[in-house]
PDB file of N, CA and C in Angstrom:
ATOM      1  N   UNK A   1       0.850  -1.159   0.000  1.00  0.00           N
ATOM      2  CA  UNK A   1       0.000   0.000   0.000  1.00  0.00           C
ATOM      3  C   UNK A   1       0.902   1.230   0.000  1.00  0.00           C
ATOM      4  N   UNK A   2       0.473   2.420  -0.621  1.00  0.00           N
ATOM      5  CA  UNK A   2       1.027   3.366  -0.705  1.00  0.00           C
ATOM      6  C   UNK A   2       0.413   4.470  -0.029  1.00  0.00           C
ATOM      7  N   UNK A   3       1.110   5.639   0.254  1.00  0.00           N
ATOM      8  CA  UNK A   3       0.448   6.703   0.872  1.00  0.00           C
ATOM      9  C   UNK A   3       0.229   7.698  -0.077  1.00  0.00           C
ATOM     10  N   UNK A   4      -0.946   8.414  -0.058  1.00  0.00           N
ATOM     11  CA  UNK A   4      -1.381   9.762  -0.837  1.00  0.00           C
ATOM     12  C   UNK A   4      -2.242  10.782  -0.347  1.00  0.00           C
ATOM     13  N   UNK A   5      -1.966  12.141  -0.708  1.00  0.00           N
ATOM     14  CA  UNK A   5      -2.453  12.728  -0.202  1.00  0.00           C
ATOM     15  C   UNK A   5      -3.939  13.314  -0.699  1.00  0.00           C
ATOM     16  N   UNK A   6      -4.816  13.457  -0.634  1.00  0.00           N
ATOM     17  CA  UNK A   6      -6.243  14.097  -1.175  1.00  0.00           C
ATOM     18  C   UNK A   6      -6.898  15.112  -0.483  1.00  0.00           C
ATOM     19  N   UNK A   7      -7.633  15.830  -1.114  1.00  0.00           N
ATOM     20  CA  UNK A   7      -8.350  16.939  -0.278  1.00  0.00           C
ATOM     21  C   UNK A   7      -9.677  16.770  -0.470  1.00  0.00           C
ATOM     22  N   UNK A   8     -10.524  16.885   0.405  1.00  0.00           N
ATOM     23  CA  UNK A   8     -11.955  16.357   0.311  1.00  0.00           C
ATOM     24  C   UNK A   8     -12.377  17.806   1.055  1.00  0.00           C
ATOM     25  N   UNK A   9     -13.833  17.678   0.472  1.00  0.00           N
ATOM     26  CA  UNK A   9     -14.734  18.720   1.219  1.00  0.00           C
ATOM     27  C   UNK A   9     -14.889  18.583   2.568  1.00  0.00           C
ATOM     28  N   UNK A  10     -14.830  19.450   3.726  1.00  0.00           N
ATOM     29  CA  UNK A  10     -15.461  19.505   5.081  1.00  0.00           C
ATOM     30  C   UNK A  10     -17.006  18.392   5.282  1.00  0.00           C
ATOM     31  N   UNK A  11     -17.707  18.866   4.474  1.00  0.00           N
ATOM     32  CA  UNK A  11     -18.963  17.917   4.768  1.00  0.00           C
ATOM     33  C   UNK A  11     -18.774  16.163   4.299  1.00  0.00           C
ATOM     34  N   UNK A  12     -18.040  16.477   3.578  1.00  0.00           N
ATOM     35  CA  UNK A  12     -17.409  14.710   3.265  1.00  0.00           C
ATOM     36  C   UNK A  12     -16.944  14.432   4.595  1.00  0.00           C
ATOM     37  N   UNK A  13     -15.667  15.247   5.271  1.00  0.00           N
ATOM     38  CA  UNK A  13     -14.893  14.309   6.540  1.00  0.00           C
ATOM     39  C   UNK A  13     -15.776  14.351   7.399  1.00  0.00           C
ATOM     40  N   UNK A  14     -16.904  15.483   7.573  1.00  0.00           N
ATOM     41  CA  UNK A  14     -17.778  15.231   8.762  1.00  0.00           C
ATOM     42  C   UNK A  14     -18.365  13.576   8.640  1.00  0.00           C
ATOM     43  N   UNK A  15     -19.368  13.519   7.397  1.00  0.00           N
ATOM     44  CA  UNK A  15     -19.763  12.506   7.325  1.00  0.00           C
ATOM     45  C   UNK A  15     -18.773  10.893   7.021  1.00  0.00           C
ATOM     46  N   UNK A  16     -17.861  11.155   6.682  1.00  0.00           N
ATOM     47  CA  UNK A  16     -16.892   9.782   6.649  1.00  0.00           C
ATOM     48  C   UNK A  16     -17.091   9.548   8.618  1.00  0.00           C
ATOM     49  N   UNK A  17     -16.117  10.858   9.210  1.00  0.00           N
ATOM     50  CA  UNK A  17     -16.217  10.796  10.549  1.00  0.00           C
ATOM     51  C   UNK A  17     -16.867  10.461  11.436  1.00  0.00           C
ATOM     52  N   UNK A  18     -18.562  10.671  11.173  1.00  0.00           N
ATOM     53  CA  UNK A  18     -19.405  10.075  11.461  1.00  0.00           C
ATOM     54  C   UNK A  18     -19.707   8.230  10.854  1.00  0.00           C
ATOM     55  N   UNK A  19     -19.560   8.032   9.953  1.00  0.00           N
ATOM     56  CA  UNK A  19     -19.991   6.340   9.898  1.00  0.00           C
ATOM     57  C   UNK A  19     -19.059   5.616  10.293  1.00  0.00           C
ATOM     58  N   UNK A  20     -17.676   6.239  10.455  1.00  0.00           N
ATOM     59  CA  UNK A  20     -16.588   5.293  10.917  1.00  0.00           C
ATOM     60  C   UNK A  20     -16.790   5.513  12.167  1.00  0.00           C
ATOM     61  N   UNK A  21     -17.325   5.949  13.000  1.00  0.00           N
ATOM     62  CA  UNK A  21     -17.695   6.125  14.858  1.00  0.00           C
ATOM     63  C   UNK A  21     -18.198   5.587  14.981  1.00  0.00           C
ATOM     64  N   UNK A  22     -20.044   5.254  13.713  1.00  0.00           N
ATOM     65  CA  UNK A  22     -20.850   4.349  14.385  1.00  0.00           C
ATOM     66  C   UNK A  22     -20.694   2.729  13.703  1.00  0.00           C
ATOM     67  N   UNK A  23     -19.771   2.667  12.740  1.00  0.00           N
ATOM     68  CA  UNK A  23     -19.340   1.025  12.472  1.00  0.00           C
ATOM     69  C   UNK A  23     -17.764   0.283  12.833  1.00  0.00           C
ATOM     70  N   UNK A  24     -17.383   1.791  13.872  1.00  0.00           N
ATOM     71  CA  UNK A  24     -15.974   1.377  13.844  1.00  0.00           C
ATOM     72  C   UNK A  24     -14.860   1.494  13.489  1.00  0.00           C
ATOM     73  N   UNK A  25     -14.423   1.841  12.544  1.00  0.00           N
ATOM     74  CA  UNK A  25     -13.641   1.801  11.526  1.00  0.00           C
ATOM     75  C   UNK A  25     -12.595   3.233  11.323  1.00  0.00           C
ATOM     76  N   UNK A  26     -11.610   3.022  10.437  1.00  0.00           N
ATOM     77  CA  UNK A  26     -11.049   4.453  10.212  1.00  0.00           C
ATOM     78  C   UNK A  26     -11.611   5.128   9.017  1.00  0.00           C
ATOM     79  N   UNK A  27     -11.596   6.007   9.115  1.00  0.00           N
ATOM     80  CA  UNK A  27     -12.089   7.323   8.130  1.00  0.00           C
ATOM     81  C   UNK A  27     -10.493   6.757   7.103  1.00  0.00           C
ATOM     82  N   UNK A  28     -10.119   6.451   7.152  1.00  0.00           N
ATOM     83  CA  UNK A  28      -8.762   6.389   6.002  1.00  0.00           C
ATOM     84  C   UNK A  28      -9.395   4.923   5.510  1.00  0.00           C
ATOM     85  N   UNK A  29      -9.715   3.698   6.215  1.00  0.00           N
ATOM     86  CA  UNK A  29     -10.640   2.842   5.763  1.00  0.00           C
ATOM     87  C   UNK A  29     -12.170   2.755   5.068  1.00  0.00           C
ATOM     88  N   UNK A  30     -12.758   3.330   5.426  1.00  0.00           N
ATOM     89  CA  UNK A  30     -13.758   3.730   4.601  1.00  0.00           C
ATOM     90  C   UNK A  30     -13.361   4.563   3.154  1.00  0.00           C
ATOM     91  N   UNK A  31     -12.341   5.477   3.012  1.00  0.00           N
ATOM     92  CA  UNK A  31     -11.916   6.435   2.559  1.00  0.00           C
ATOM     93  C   UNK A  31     -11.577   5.261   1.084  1.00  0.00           C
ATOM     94  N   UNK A  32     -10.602   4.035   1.339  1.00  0.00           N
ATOM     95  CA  UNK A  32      -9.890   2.957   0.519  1.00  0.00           C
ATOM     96  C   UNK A  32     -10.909   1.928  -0.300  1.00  0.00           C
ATOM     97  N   UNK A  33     -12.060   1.857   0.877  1.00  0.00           N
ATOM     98  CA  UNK A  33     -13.037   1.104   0.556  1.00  0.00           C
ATOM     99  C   UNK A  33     -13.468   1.711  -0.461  1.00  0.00           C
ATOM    100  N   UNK A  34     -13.904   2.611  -0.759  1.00  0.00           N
ATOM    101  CA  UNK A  34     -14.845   3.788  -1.582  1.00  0.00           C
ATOM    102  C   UNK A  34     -13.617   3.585  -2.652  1.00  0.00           C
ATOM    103  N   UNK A  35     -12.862   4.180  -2.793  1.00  0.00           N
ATOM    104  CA  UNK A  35     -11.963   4.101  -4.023  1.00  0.00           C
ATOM    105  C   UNK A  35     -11.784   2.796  -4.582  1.00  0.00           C
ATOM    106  N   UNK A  36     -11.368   1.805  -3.601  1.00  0.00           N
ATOM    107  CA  UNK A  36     -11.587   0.548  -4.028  1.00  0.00           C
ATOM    108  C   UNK A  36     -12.810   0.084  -5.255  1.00  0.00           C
ATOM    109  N   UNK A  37     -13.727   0.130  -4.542  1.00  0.00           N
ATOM    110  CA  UNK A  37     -15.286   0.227  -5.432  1.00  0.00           C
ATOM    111  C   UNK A  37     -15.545   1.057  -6.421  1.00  0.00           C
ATOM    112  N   UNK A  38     -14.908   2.251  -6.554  1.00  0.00           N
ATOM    113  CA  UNK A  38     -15.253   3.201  -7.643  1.00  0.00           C
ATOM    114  C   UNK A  38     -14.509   2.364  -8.824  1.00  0.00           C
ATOM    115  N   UNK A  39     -12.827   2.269  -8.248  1.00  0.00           N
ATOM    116  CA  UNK A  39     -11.739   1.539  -9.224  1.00  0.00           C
ATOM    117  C   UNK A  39     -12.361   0.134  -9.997  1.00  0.00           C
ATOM    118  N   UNK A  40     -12.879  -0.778  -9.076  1.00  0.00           N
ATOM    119  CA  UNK A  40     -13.726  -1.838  -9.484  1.00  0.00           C
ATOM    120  C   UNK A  40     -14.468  -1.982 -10.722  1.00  0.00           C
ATOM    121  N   UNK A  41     -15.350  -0.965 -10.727  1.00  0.00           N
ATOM    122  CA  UNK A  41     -16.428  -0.529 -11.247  1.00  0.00           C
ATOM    123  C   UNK A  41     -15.696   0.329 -12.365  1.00  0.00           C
ATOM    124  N   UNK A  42     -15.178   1.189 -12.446  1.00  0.00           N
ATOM    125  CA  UNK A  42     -14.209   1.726 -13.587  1.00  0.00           C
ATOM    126  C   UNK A  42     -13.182   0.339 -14.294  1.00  0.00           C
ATOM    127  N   UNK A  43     -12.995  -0.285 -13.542  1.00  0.00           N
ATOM    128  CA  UNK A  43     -11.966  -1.684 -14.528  1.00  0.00           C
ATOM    129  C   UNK A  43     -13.255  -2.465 -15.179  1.00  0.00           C
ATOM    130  N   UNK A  44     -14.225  -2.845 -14.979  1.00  0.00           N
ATOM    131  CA  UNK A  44     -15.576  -3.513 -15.336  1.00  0.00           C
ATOM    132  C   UNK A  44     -15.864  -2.534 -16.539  1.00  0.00           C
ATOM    133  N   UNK A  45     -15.976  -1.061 -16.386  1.00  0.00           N
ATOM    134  CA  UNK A  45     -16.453  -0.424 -17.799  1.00  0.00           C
ATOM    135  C   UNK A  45     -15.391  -0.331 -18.567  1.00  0.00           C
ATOM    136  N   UNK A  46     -14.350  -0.339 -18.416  1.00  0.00           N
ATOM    137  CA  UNK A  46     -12.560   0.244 -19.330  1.00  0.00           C
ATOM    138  C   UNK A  46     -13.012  -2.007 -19.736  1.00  0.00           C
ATOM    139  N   UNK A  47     -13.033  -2.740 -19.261  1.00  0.00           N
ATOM    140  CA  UNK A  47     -12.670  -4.108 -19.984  1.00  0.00           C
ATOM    141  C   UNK A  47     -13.377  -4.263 -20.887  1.00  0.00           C
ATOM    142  N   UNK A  48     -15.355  -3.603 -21.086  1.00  0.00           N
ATOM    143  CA  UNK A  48     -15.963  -3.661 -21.922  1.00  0.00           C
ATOM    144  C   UNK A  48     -15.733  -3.037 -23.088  1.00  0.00           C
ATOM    145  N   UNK A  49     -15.153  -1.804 -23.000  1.00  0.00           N
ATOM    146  CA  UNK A  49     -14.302  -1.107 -24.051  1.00  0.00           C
ATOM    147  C   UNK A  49     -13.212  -0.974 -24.817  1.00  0.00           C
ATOM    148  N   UNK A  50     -12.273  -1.560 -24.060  1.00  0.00           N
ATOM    149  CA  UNK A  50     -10.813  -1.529 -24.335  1.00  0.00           C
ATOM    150  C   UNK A  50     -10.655  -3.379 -24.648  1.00  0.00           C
ATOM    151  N   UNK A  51     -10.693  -3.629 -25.274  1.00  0.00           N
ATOM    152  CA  UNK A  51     -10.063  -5.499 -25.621  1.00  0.00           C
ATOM    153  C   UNK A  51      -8.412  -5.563 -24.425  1.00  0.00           C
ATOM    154  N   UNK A  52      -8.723  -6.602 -24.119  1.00  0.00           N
ATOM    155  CA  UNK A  52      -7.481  -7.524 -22.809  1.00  0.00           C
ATOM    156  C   UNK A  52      -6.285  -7.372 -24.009  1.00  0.00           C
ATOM    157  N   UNK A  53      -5.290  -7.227 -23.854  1.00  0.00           N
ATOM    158  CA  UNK A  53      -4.301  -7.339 -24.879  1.00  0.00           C
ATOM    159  C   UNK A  53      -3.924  -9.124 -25.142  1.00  0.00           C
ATOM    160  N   UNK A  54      -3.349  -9.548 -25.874  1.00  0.00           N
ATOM    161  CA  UNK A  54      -3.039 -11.245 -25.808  1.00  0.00           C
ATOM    162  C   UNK A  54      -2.040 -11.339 -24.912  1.00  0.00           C
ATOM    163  N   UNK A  55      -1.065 -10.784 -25.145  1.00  0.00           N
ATOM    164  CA  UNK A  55      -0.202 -10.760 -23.687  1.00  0.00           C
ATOM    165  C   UNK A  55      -0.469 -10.826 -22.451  1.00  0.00           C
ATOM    166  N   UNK A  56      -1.308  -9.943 -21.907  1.00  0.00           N
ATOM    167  CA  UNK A  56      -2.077 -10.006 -20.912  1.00  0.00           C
ATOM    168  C   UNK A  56      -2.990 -11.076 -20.333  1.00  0.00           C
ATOM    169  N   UNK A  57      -3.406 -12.180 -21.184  1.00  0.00           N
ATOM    170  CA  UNK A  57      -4.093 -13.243 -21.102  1.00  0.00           C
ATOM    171  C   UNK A  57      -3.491 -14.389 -19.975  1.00  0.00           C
ATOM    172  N   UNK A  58      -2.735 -14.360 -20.232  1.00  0.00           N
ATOM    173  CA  UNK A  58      -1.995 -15.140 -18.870  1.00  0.00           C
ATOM    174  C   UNK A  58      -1.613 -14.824 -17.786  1.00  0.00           C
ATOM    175  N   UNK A  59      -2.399 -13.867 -17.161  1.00  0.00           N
ATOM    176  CA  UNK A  59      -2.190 -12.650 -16.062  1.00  0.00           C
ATOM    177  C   UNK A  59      -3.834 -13.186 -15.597  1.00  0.00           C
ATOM    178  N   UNK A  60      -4.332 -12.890 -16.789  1.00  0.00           N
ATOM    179  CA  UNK A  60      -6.309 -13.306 -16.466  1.00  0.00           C
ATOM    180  C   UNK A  60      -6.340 -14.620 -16.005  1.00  0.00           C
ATOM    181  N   UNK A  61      -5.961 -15.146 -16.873  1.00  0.00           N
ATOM    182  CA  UNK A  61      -5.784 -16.925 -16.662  1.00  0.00           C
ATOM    183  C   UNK A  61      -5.468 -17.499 -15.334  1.00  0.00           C
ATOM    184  N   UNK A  62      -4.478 -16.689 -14.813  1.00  0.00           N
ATOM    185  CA  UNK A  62      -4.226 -16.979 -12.882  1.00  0.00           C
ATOM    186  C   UNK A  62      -4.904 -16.548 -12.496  1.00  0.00           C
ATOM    187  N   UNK A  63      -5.473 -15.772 -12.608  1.00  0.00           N
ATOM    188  CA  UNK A  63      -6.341 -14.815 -11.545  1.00  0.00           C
ATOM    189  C   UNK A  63      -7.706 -15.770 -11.460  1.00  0.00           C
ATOM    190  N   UNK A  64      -8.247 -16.475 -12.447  1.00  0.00           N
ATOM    191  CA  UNK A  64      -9.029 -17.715 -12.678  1.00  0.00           C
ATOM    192  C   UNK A  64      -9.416 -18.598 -12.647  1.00  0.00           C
ATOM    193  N   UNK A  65      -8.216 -19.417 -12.126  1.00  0.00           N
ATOM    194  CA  UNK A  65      -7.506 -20.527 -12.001  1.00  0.00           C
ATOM    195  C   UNK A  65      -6.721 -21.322 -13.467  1.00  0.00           C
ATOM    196  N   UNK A  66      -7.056 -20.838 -14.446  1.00  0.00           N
ATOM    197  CA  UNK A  66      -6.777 -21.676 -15.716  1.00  0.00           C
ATOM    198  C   UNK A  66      -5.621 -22.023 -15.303  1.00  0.00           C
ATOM    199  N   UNK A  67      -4.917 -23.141 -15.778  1.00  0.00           N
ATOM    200  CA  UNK A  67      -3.448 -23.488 -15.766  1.00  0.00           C
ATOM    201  C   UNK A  67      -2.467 -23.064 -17.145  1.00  0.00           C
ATOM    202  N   UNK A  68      -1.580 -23.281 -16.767  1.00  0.00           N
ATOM    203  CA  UNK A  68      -0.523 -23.057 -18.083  1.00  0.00           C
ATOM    204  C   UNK A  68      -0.100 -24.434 -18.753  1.00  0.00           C
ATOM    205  N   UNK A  69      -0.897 -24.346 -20.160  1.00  0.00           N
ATOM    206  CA  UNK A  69      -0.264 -25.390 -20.464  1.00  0.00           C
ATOM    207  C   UNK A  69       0.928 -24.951 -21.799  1.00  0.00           C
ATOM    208  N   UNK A  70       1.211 -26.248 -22.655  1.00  0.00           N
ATOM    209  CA  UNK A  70       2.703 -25.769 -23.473  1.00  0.00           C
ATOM    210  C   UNK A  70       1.839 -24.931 -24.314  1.00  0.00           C
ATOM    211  N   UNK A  71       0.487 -25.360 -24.964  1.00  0.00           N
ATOM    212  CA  UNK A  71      -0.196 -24.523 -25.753  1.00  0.00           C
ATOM    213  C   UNK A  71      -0.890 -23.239 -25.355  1.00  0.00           C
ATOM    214  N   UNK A  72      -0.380 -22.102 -24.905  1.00  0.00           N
ATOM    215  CA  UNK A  72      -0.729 -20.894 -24.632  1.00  0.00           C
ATOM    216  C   UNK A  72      -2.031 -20.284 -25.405  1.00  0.00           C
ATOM    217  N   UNK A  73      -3.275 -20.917 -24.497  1.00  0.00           N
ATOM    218  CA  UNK A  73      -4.658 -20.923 -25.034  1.00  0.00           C
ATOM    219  C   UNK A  73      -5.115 -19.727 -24.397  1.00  0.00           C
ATOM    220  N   UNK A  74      -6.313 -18.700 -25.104  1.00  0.00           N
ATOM    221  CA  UNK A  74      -7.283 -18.158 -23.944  1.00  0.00           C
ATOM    222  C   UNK A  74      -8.597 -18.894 -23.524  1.00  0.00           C
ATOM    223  N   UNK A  75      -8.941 -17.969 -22.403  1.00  0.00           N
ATOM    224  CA  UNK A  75     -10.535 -18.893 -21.877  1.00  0.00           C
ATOM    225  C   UNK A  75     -11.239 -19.046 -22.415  1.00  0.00           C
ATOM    226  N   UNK A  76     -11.035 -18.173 -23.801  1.00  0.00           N
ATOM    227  CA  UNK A  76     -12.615 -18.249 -24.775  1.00  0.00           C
ATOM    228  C   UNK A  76     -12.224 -19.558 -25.679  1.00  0.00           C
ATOM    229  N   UNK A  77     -10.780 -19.715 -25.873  1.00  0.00           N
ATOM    230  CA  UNK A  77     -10.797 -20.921 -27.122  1.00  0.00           C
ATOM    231  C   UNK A  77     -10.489 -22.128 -26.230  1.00  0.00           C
ATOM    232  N   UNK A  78     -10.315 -22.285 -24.930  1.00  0.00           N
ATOM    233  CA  UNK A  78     -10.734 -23.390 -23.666  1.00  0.00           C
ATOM    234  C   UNK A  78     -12.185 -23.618 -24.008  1.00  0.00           C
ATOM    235  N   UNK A  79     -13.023 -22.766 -23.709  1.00  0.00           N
ATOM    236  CA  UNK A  79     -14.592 -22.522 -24.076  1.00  0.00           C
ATOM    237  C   UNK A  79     -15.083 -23.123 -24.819  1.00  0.00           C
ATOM    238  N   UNK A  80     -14.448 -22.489 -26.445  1.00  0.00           N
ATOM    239  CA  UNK A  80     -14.797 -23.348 -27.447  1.00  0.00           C
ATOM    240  C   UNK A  80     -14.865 -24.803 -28.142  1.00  0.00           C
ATOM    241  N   UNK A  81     -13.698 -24.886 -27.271  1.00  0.00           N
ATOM    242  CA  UNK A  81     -13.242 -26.251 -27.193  1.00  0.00           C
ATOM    243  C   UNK A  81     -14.369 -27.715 -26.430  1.00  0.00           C
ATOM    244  N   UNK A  82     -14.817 -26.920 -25.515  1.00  0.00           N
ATOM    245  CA  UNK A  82     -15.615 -28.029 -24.403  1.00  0.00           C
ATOM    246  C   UNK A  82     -17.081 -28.036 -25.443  1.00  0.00           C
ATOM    247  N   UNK A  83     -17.420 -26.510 -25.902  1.00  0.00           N
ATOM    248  CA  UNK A  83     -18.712 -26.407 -26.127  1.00  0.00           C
ATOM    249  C   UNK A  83     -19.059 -27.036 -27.854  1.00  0.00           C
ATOM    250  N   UNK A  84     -18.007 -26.677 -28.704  1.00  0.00           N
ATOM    251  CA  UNK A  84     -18.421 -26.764 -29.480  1.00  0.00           C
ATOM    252  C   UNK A  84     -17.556 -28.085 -30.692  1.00  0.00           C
ATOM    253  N   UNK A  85     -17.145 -28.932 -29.817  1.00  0.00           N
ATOM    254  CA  UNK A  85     -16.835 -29.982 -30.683  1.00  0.00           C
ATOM    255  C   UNK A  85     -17.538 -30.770 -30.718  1.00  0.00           C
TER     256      UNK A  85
END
């Protein structure tokens, strides 16, 4: 994790300040959470738009579980394979 600095409105830290009192938590945690989720949600619309590069495919593939085999396949022609022979 890295550190950064941001400036937020007064009525933002009031209210961060407030839900992290009544669930606990740090206002710098809630703060990560929220970016977290925005970032989420921004990688979900940028993947529908932007094509995975082929390179990149074996980055997806772990994250997945796929394995590596000698034939450097993607998930869609794994896919095709089960569904349509």
């Amino acid at each position: 994790m890295e550190r950064f600095q941001i400036y937020l409105k007064q009525n933002s830290v009031d209210t961060l300040d407030e839900v992290a009192r009544l669930i606990g938590v740090s206002r710098s945690h809630l703060i990560r959470e929220a970016i977290d989720g925005a970032v989420d949600r921004i990688g979900n619309i940028l993947a529908t738009i932007a094509p995975i590069e082929k390179s990149k495919y074996q980055n997806l593939n772990s994250l997945i579980g796929i394995t590596k085999t000698k034939n450097n396949t993607t998930l869609s022609e794994n896919v095709d394979d089960i569904y349509y022979k």
